[in-house]
N, C-alpha and C. Protein backbone atom coordinates (compact mmCIF):
# COMPACT_ATOMS: atom_id res chain seq x y z
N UNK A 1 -56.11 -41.55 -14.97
CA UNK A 1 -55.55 -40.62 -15.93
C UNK A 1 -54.30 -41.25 -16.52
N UNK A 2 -53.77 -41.36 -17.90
CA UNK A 2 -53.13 -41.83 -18.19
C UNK A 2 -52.33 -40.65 -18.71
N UNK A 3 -51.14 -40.69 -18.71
CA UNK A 3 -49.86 -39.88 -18.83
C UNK A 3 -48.52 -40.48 -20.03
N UNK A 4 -48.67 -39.57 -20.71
CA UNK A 4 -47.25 -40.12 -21.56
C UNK A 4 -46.17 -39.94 -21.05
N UNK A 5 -45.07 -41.04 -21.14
CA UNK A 5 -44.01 -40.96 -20.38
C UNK A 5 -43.05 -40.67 -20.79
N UNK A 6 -42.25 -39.07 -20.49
CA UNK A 6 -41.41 -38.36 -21.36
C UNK A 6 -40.66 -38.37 -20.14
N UNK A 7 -39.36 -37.69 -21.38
CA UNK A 7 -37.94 -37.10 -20.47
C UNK A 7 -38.04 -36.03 -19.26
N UNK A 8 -38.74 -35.39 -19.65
CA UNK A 8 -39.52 -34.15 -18.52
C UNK A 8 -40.04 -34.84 -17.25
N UNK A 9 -41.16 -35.98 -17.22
CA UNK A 9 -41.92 -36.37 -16.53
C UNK A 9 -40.92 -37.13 -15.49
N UNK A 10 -39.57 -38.04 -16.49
CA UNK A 10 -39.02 -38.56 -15.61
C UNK A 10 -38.01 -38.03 -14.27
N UNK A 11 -37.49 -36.52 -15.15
CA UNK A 11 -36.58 -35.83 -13.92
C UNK A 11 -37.75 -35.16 -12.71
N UNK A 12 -39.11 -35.02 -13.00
CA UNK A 12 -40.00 -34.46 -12.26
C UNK A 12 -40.29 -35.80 -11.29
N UNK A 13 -40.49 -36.90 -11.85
CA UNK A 13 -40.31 -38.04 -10.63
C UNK A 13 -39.91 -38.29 -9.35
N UNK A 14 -38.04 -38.33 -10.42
CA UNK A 14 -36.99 -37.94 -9.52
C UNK A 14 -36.73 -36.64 -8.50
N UNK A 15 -37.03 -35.92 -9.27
CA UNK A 15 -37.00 -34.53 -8.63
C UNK A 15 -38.22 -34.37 -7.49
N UNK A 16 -39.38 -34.43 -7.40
CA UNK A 16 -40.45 -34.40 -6.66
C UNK A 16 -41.02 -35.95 -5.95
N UNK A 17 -39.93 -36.66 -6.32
CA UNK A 17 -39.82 -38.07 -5.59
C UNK A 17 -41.46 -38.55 -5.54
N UNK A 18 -42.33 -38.85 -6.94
CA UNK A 18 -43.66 -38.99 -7.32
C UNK A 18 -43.90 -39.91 -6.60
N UNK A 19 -44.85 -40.23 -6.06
CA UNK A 19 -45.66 -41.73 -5.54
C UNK A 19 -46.40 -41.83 -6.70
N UNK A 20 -46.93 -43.13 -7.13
CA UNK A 20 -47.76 -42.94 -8.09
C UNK A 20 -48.50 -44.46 -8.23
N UNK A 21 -47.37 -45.52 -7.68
CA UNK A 21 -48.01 -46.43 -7.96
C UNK A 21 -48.45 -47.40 -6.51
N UNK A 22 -49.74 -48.53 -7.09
CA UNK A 22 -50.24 -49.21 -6.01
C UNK A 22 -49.75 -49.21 -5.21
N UNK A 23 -47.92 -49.88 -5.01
CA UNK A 23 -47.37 -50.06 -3.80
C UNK A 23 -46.98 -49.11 -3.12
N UNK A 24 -47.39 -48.00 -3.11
CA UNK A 24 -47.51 -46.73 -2.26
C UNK A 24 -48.72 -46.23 -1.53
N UNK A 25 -49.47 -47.10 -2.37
CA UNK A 25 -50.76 -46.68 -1.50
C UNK A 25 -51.31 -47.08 -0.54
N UNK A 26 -52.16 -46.40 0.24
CA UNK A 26 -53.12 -47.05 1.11
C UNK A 26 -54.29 -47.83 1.16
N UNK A 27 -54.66 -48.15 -0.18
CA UNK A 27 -55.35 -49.48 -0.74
C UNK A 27 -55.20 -50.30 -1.41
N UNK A 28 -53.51 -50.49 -0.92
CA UNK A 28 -53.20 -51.66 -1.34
C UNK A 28 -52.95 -52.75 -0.73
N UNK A 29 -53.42 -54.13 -0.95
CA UNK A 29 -53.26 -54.86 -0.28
C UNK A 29 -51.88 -55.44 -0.29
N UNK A 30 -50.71 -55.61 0.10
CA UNK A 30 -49.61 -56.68 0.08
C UNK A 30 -49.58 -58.18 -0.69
N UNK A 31 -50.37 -58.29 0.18
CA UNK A 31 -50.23 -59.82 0.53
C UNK A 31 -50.84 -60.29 -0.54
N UNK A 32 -51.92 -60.00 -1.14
CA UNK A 32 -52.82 -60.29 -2.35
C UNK A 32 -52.35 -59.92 -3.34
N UNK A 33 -51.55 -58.50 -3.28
CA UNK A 33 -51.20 -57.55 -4.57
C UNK A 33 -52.29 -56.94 -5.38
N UNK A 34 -53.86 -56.78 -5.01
CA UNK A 34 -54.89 -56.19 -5.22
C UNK A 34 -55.19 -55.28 -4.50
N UNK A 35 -56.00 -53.92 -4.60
CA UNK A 35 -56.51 -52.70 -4.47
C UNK A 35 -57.46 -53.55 -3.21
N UNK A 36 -57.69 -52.67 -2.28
CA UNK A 36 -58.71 -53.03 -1.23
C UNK A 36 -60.10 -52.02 -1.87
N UNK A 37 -60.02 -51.33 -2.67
CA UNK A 37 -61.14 -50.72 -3.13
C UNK A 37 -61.45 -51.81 -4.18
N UNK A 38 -61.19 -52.69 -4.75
CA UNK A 38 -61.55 -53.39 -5.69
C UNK A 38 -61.27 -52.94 -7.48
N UNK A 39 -60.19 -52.25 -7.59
CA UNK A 39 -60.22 -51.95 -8.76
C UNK A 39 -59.10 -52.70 -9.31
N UNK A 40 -59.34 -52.97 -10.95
CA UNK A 40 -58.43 -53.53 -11.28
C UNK A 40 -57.23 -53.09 -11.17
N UNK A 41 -56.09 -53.43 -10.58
CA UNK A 41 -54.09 -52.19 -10.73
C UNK A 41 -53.26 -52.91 -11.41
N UNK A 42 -53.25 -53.58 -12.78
CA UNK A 42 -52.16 -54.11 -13.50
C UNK A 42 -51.41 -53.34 -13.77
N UNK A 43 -52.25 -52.21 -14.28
CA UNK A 43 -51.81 -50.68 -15.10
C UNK A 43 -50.94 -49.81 -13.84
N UNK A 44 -51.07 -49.97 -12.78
CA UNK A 44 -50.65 -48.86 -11.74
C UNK A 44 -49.67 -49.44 -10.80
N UNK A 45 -49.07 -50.77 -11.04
CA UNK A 45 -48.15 -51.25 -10.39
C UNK A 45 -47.00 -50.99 -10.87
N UNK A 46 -46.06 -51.15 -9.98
CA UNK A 46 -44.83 -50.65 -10.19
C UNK A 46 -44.24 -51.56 -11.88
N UNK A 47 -43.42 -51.04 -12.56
CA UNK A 47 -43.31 -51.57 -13.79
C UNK A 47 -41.94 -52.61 -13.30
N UNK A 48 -41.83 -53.39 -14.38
CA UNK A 48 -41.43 -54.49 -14.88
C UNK A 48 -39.90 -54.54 -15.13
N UNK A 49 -39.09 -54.89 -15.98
CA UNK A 49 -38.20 -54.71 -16.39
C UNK A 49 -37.99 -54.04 -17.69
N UNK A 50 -39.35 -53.88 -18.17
CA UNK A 50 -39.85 -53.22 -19.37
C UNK A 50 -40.53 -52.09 -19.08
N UNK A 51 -39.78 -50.84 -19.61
CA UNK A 51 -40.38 -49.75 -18.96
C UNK A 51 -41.61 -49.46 -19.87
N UNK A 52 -42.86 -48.53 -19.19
CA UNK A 52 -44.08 -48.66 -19.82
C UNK A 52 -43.53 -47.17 -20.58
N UNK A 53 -44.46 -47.16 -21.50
CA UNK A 53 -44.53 -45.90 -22.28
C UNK A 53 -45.28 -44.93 -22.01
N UNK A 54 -46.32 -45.18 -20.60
CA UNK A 54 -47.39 -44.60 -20.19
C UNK A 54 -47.56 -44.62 -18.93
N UNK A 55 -47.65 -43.68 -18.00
CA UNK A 55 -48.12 -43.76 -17.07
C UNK A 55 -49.54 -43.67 -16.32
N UNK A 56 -50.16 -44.44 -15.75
CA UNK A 56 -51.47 -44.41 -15.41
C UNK A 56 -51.88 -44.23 -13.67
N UNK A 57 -52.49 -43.06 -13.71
CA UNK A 57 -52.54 -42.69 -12.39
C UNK A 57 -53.68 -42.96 -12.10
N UNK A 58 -54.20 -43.27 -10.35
CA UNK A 58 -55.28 -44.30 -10.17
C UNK A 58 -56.09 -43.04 -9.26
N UNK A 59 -57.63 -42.39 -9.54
CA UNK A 59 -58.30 -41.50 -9.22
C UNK A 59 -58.31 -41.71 -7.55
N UNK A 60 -58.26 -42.95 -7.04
CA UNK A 60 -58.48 -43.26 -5.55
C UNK A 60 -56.96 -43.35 -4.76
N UNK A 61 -56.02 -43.49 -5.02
CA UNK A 61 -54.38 -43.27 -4.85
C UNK A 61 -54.56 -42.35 -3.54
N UNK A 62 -53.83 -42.74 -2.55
CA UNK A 62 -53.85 -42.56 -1.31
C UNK A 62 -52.76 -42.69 -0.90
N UNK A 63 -51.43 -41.73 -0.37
CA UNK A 63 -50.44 -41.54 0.00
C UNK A 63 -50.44 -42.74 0.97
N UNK A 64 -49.52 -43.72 1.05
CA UNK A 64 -49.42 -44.76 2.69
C UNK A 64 -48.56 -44.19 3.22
C-alpha cells in the first residue's frame, strides 16, 4: 500500500511510534538486507537522506 507522505502522517509516526519499515521486521534479513519472504524492499527500507514523498507499506510486515 502506498501512502502519501503528509504533515498529519508524520506527527502520527511520531506520536504512535509507526514501525513500518523492513528493518523492523521479522523478515528481514540483516546481514543480506533482503526480505526472507523474497520480495523486492527498496521501497520499504528505511529512507535515505532524501526524504521519500511516499510511503510504502509491505502486505507481509511483521512486528520483530
Amino acid at each position: 500500500m502506498i501512502v502519501a507522505r503528509t504533515e498529519r502522517l508524520e506527527k502520527e509516526i511520531v506520536e504512535h511510534r509507526l514501525a513500518y519499515t523492513c528493518e523492523r521486521c521479522a523478515h528481514f534479513e540483516p546481514i543480506s538486507g533482503r526480505c526472507a519472504s523474497g520480495y523486492p524492499n527498496e521501497d520499504h527500507r528505511e529512507p535515505g537522506p532524501e526524504p521519500r514523498r511516499s510511503l510504502v507499506f509491505c502486505k507481509e510486515f511483521e512486528l520483530a
